[in-house]
C-alpha atoms as a PDB file:
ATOM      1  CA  UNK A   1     -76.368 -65.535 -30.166  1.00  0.00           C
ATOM      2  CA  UNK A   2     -73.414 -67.952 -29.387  1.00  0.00           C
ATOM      3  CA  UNK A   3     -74.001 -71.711 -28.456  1.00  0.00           C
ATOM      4  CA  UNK A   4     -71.949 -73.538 -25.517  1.00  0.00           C
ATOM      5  CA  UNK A   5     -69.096 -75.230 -27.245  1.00  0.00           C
ATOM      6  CA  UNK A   6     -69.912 -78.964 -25.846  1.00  0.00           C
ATOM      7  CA  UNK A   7     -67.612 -81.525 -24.534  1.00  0.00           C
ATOM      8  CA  UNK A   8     -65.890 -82.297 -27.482  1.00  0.00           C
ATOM      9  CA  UNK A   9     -64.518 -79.257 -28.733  1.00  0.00           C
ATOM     10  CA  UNK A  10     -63.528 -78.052 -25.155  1.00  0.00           C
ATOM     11  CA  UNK A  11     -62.024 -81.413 -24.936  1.00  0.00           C
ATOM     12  CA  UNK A  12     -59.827 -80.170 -27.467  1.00  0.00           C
ATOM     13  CA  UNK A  13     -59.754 -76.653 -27.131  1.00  0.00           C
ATOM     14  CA  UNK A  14     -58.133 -77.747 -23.353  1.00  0.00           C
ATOM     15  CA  UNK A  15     -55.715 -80.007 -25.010  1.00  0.00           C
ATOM     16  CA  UNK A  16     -54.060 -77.386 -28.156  1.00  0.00           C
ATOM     17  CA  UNK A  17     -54.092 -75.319 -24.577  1.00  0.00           C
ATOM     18  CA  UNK A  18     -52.018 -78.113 -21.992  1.00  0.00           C
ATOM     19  CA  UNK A  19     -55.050 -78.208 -19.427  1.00  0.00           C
ATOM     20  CA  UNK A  20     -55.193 -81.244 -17.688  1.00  0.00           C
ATOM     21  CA  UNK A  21     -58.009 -82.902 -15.068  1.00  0.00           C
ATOM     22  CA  UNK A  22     -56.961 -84.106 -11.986  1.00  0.00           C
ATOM     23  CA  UNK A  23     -58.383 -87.488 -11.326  1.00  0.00           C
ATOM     24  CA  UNK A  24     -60.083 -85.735  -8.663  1.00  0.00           C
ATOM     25  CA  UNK A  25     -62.281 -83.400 -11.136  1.00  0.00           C
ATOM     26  CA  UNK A  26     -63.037 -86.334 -13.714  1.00  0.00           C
ATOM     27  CA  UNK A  27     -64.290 -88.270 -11.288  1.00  0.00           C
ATOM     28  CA  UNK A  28     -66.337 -85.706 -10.089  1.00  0.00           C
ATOM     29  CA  UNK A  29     -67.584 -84.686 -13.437  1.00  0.00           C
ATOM     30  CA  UNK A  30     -68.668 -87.857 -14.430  1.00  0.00           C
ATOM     31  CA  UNK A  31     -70.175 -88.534 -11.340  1.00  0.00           C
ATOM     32  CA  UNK A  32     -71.985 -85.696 -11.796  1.00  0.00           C
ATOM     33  CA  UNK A  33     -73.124 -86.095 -15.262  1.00  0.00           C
ATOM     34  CA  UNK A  34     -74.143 -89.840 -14.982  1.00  0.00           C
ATOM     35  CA  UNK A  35     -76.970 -88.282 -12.470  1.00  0.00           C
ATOM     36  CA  UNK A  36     -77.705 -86.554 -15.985  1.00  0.00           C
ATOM     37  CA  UNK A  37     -77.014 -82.824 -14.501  1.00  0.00           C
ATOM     38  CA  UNK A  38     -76.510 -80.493 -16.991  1.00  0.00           C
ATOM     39  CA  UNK A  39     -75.328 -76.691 -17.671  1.00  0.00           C
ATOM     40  CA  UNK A  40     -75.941 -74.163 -15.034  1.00  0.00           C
ATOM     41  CA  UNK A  41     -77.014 -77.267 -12.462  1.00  0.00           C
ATOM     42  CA  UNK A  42     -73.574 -79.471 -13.743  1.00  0.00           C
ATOM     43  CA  UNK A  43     -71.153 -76.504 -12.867  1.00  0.00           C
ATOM     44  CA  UNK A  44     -73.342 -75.278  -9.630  1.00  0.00           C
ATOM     45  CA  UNK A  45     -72.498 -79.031  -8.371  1.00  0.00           C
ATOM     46  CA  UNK A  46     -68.665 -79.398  -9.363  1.00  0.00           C
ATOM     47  CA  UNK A  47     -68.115 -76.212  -7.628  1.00  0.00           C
ATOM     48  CA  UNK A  48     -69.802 -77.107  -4.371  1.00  0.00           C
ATOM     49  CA  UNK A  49     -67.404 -80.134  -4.570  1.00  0.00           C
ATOM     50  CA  UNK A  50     -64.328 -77.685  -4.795  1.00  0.00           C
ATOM     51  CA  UNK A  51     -64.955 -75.294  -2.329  1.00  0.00           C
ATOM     52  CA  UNK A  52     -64.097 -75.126   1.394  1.00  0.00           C
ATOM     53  CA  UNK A  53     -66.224 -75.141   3.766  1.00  0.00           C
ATOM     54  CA  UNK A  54     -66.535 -72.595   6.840  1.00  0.00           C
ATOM     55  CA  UNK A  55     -65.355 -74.357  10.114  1.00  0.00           C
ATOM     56  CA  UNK A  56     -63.446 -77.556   8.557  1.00  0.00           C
END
């Protein structure tokens, strides 16, 4: 069974790769996990930040 790879090694894994964060997304993230969300609830969150609504 594999194990998430936690913050610090996709922090790295993103920069060998040249991913960046907008200021946008970090601010969301961190918004986010100062509420203490986590996992499946973190991600569920960020991505109802990022997409558009119907009728806007």
């Amino acid at each position: 069974m594999t194990k998430p790879l936690g913050k610090g090694k996709a922090a790295k894994f993103a920069k060998v790769e040249g991913v960046t964060t907008s200021s946008k997304a970090a601010k969301t993230l961190k918004t986010y996990s100062d509420r203490g969300l986590k996992g499946d609830a973190l991600r569920s969150a960020i991505t109802g930040t990022f997409t558009n609504k119907k009728g806007k």
